[in-house]
C-alpha atoms as a PDB file:
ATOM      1  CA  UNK A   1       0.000   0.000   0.000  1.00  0.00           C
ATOM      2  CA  UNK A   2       2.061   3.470  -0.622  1.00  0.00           C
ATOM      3  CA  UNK A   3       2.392   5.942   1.574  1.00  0.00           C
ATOM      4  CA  UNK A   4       0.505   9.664   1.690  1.00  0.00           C
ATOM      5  CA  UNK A   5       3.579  11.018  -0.108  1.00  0.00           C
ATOM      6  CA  UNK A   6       3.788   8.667  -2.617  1.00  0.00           C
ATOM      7  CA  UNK A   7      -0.149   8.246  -3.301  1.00  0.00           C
ATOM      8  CA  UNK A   8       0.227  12.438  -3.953  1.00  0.00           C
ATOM      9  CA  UNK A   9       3.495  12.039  -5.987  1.00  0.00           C
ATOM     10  CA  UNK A  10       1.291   9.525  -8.454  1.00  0.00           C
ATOM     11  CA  UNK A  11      -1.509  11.853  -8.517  1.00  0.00           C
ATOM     12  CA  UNK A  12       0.594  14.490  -9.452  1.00  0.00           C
ATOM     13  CA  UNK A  13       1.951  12.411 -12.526  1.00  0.00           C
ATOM     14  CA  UNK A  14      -1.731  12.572 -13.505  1.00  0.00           C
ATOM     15  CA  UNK A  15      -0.993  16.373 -14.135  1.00  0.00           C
ATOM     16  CA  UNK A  16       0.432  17.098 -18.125  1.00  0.00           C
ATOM     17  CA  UNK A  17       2.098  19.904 -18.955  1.00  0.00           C
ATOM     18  CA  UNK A  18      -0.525  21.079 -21.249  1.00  0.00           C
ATOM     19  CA  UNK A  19       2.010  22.667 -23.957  1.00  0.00           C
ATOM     20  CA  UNK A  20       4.752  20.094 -23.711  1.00  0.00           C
ATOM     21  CA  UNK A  21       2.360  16.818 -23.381  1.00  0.00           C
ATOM     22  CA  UNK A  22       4.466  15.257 -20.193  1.00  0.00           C
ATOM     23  CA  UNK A  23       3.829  14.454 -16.934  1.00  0.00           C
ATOM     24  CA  UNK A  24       5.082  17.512 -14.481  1.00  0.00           C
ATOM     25  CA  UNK A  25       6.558  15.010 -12.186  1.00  0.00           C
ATOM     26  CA  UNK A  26       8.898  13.621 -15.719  1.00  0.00           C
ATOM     27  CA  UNK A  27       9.531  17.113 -16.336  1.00  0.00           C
ATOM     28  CA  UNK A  28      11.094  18.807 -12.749  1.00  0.00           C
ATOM     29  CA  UNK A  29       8.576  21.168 -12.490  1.00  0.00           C
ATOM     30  CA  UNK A  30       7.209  19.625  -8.839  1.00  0.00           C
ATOM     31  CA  UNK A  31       9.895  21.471  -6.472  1.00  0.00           C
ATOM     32  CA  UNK A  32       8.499  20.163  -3.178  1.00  0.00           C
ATOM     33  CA  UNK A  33       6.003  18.012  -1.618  1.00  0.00           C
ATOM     34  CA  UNK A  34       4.920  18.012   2.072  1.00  0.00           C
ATOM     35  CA  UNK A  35       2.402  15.780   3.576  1.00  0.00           C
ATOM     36  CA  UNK A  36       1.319  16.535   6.904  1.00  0.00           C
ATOM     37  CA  UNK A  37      -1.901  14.348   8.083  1.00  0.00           C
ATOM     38  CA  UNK A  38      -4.583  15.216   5.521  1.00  0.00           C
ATOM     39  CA  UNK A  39      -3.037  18.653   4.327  1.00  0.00           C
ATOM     40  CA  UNK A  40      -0.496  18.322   1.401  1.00  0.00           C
ATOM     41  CA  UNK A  41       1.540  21.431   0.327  1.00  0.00           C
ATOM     42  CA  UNK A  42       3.339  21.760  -3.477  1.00  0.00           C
ATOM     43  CA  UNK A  43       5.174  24.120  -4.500  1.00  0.00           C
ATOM     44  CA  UNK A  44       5.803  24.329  -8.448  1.00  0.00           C
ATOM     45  CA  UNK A  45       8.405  25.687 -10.644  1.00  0.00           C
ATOM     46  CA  UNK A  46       8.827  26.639 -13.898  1.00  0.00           C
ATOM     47  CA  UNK A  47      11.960  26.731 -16.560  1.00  0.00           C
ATOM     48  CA  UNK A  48      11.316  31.131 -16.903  1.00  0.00           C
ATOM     49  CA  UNK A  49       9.545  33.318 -14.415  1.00  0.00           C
ATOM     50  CA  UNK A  50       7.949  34.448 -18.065  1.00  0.00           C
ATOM     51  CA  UNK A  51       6.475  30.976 -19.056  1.00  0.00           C
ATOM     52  CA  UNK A  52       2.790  32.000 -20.064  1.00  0.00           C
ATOM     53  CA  UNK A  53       0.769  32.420 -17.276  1.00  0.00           C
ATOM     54  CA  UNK A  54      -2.250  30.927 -19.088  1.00  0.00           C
ATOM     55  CA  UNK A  55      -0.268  27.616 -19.114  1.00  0.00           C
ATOM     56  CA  UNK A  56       1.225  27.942 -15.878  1.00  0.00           C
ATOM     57  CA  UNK A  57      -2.226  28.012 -14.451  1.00  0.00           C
ATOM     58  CA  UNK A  58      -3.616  25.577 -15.831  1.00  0.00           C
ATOM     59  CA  UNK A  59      -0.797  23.602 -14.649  1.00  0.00           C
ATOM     60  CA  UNK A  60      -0.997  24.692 -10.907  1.00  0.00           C
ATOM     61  CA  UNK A  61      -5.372  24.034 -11.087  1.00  0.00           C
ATOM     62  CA  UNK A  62      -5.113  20.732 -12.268  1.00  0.00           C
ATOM     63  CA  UNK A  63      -2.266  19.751  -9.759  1.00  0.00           C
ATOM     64  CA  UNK A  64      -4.632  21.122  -6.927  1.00  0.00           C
ATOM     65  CA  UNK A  65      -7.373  18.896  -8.568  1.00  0.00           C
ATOM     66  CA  UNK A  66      -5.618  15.715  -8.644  1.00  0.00           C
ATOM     67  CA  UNK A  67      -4.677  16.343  -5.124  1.00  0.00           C
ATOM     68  CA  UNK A  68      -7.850  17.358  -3.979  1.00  0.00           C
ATOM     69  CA  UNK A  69      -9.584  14.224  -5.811  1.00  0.00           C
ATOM     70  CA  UNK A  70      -7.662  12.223  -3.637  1.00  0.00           C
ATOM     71  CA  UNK A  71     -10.006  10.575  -0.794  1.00  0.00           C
ATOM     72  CA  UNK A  72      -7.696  11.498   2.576  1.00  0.00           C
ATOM     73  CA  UNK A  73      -6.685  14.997   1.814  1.00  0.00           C
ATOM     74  CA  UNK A  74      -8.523  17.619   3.228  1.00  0.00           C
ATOM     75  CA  UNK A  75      -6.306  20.894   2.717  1.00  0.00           C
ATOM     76  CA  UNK A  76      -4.626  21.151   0.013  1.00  0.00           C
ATOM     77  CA  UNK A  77      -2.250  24.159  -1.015  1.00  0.00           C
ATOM     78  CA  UNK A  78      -0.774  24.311  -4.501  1.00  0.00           C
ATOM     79  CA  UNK A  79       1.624  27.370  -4.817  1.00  0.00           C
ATOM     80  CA  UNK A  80       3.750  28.547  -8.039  1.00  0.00           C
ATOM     81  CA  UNK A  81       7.461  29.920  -7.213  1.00  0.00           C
ATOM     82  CA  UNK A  82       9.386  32.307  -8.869  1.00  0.00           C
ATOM     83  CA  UNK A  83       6.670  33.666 -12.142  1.00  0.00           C
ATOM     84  CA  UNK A  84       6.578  37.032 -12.540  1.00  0.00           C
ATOM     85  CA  UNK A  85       2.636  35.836 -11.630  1.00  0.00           C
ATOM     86  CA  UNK A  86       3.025  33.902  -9.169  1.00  0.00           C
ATOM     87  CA  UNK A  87       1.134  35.872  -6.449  1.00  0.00           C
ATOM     88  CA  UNK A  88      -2.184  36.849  -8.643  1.00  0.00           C
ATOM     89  CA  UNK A  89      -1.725  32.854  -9.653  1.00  0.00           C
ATOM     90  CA  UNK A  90      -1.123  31.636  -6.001  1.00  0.00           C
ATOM     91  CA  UNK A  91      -4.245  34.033  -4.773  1.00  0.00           C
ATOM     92  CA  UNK A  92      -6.653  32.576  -7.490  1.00  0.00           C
ATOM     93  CA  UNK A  93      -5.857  29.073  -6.559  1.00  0.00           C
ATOM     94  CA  UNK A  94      -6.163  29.667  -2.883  1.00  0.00           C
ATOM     95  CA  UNK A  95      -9.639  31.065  -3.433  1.00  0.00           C
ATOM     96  CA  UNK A  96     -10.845  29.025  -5.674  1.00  0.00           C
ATOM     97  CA  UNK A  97     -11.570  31.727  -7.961  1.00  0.00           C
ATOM     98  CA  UNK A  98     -10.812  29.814 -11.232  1.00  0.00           C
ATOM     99  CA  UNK A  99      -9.093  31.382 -14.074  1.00  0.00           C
ATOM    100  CA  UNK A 100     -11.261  33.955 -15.439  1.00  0.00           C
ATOM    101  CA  UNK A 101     -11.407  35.343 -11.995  1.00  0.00           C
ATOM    102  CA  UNK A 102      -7.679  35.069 -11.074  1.00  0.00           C
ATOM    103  CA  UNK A 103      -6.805  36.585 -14.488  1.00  0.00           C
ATOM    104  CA  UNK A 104     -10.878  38.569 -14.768  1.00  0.00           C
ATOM    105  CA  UNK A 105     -10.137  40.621 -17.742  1.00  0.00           C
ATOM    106  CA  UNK A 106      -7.066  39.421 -18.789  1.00  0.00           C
ATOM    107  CA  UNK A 107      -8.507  36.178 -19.552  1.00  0.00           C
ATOM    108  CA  UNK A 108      -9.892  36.159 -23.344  1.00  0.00           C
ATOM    109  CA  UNK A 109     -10.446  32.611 -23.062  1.00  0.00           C
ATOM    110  CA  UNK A 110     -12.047  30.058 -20.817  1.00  0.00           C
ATOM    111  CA  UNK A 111      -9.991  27.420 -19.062  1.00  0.00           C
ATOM    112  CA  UNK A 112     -11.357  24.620 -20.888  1.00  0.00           C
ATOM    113  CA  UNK A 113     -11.222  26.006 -23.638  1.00  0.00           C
ATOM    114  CA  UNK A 114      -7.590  27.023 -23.402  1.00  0.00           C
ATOM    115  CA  UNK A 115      -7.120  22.792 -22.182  1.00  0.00           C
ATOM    116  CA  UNK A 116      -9.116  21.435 -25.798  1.00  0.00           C
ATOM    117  CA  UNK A 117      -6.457  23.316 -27.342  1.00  0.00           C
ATOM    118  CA  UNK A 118      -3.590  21.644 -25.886  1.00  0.00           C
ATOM    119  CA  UNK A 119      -5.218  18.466 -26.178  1.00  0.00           C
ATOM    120  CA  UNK A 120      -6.121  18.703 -29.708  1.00  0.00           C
ATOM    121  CA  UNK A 121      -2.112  19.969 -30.480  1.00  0.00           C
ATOM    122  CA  UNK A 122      -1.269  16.428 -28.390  1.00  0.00           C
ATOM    123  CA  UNK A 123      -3.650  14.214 -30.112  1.00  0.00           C
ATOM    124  CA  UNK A 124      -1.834  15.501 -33.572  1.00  0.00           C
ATOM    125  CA  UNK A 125       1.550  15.076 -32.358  1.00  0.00           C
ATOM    126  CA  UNK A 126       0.343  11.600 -31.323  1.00  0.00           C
ATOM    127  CA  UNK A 127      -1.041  10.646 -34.232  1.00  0.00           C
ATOM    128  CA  UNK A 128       1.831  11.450 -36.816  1.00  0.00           C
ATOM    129  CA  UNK A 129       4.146   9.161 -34.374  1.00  0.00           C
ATOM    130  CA  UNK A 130       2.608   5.957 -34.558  1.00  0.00           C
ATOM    131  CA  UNK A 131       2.039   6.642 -38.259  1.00  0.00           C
ATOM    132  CA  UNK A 132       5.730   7.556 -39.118  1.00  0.00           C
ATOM    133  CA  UNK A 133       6.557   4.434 -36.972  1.00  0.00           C
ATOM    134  CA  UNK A 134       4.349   2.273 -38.829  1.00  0.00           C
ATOM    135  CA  UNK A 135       6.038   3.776 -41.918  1.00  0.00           C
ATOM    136  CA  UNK A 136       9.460   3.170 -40.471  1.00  0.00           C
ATOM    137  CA  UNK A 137       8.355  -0.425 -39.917  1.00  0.00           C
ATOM    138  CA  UNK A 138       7.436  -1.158 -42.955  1.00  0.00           C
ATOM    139  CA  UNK A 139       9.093   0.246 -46.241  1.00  0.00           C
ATOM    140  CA  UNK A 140       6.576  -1.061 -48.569  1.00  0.00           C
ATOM    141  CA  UNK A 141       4.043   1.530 -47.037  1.00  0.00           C
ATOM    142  CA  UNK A 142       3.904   4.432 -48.071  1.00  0.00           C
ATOM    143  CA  UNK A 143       1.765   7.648 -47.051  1.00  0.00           C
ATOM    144  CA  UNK A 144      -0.927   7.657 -49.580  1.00  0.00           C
ATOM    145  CA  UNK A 145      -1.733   4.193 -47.897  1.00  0.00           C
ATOM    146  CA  UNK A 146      -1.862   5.841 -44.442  1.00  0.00           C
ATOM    147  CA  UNK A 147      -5.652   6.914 -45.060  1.00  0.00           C
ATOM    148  CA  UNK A 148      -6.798   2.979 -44.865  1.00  0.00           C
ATOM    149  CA  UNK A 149      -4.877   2.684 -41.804  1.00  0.00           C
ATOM    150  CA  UNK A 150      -7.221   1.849 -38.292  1.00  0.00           C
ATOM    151  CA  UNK A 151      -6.718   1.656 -34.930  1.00  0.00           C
ATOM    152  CA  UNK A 152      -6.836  -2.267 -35.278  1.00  0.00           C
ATOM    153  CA  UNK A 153      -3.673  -2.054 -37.063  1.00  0.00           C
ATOM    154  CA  UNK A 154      -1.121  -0.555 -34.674  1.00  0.00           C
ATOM    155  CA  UNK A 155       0.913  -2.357 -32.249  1.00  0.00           C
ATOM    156  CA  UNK A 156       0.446  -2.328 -29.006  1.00  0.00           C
ATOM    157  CA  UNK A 157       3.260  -0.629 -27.865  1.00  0.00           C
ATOM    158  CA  UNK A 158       3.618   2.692 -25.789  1.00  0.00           C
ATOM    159  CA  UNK A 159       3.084   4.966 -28.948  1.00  0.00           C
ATOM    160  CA  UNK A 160      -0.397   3.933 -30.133  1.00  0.00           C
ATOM    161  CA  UNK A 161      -1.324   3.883 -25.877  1.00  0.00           C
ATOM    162  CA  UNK A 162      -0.210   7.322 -25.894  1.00  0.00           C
ATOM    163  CA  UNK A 163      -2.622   8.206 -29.287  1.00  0.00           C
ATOM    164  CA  UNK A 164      -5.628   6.093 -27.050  1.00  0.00           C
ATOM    165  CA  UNK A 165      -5.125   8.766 -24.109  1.00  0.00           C
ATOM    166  CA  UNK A 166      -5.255  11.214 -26.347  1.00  0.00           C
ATOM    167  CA  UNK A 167      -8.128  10.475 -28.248  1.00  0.00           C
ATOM    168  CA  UNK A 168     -10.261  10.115 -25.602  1.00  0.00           C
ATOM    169  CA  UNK A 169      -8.892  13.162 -24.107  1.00  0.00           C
ATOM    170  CA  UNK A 170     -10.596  14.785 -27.061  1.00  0.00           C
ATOM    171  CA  UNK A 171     -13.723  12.579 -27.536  1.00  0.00           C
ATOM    172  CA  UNK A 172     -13.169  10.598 -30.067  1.00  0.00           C
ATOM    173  CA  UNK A 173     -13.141   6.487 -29.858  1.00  0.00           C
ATOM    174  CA  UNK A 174     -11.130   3.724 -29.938  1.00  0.00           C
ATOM    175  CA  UNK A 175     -12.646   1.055 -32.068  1.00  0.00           C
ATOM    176  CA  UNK A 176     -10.490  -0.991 -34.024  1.00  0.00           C
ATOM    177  CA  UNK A 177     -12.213   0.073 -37.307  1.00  0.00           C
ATOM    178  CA  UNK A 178     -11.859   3.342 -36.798  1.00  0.00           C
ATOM    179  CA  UNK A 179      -9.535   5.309 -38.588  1.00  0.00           C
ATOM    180  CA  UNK A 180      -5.651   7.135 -36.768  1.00  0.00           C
ATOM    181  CA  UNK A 181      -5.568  10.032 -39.531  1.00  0.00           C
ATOM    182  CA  UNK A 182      -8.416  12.448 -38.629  1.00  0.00           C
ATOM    183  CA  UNK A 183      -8.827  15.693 -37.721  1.00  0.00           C
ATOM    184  CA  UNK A 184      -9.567  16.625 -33.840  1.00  0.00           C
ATOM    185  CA  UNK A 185     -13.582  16.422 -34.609  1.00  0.00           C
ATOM    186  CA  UNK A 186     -12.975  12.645 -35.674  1.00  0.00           C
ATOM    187  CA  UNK A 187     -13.369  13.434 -39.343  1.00  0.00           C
ATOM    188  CA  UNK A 188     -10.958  11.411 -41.723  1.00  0.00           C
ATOM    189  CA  UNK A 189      -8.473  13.264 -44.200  1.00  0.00           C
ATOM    190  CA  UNK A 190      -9.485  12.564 -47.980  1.00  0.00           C
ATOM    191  CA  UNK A 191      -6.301  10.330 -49.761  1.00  0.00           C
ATOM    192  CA  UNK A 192      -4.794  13.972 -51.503  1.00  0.00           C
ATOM    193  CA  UNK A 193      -4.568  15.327 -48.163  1.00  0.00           C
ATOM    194  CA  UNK A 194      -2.605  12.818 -46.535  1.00  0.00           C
ATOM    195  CA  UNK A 195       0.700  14.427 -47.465  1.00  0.00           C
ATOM    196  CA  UNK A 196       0.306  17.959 -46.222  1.00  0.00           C
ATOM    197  CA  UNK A 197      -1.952  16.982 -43.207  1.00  0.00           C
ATOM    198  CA  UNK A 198       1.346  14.565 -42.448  1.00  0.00           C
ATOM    199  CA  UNK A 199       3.805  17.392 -43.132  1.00  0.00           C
ATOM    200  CA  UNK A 200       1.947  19.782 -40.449  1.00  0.00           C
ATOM    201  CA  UNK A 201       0.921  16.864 -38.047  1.00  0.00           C
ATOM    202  CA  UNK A 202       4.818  16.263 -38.001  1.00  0.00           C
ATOM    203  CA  UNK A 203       5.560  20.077 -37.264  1.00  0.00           C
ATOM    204  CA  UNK A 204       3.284  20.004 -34.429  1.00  0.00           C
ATOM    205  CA  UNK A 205       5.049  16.700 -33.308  1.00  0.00           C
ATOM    206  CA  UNK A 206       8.316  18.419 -33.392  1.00  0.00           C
ATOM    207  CA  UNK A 207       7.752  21.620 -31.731  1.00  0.00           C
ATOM    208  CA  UNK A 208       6.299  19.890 -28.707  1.00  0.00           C
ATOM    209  CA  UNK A 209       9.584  17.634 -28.619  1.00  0.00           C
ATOM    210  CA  UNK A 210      11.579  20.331 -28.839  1.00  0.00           C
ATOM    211  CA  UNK A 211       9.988  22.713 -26.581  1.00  0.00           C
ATOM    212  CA  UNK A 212      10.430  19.503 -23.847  1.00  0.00           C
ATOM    213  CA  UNK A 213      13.830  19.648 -24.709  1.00  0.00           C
ATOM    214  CA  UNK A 214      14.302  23.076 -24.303  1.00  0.00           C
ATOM    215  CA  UNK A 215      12.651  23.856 -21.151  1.00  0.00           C
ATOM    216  CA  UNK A 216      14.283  20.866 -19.495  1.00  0.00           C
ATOM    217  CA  UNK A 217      17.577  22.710 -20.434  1.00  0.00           C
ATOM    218  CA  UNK A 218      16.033  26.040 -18.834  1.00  0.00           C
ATOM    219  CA  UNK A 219      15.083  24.285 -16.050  1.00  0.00           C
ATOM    220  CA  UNK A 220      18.568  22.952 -15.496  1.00  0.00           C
ATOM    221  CA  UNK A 221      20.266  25.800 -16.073  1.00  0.00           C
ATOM    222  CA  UNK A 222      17.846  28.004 -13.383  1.00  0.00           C
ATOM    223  CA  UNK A 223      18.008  25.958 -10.253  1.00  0.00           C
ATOM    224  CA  UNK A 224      21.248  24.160 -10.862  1.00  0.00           C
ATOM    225  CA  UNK A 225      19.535  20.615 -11.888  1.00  0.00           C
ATOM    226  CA  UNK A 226      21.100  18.038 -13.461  1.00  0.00           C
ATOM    227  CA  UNK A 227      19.828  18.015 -16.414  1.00  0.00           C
ATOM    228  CA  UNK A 228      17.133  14.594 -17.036  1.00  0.00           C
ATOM    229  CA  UNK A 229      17.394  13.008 -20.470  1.00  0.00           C
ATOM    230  CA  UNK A 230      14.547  13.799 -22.822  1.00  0.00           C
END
């Protein structure tokens, strides 16, 4: 059975970063956890004290939620160090006043609404992996077949359980028949669009990776880490 600390340690691997697409427990960004009974503190941390506060919220709110969802905790505090918004952010969460009224006018978006975004930028970077693996895996395919392919026909390895999470982070089933190369509504590409929906599906792929990459670096580099492997 694990302990307080580590039952909150696993709920905060529940928490994604939502513009890199990893866990903030993989990433560094959890500076300190302190159980104490049935109050946990957190304190978070970022790779720049300018990291957008939009994401950095929506970070901090659904590492309070996690911890919160968890049956034995009945105080929990969730504070962000060291952003140049870390006391309007840290005030918001502690009053539960959500992000359009931590941010009121500042925010031109809702919370979920900023999250489907995220999630739909993570189910395409998903996507073009197991496809360019499948690719890789077999030279005889090439991506004008990639239309035909369905969920029934990747492996089951940690790619295509990665594009399951995201799917149904964005609605949208896991059936065998159903077809990988859609759009975030579910709606399959035609066979002419395969290439340029790849080509951007790859970009989006990319960026994420590299923004990991980078902020890991930035990370380091802040509070004296050594550095994790990406």
């Amino acid at each position: 059975m694990p302990t307080p600390e580590q039952d909150a340690l696993r709920a905060l691997g529940t928490v994604v970063d939502p513009e890199l697409d990893e866990p903030i427990t993989d990433l560094g960004f959890v500076r300190s956890l302190d159980v104490d009974g049935d109050r946990v503190t957190v304190h978070l941390r970022l790779p720049t004290s300018f990291c957008s506060p939009n994401f950095a919220y929506l970070m901090a709110s659904d590492a309070k939620d996690a911890l919160v969802s968890l049956h034995w905790t009945r105080r929990v505090t969730v504070e962000l160090d060291d952003h140049h918004d870390s006391d309007l952010i840290n005030r918001g969460l502690a009053a539960d006043a959500g992000y359009r009224g931590t941010f009121t006018h500042e925010a031109e978006e809702s919370l979920d609404e900023l999250r489907e975004t995220f999630r739909r930028k993570a189910h395409t970077a998903a996507m073009e992996r197991v496809l360019t693996r499948l690719m890789r895996a077999d030279p005889h395919r090439t991506e004008a077949d990639l239309h035909r392919v369905t969920i029934g026909d990747l492996p089951a390895d940690d790619a295509t359980a990665a594009l399951l999470r995201r799917r149904a982070a964005i609605g949208l089933g896991h059936d065998p028949v159903l077809p990988v190369l859609v759009d975030s509504d579910g709606t399959p590409y035609r066979p002419d669009e395969v290439p340029l929906r790849l080509r951007m599906a790859r970009s989006t792929r990319i960026s994420l990776e590299g923004n990991a990459h980078f902020c890991r670096g930035l990370l380091a580099t802040r509070y004296d880490l050594e550095e994790t492997a990406s």
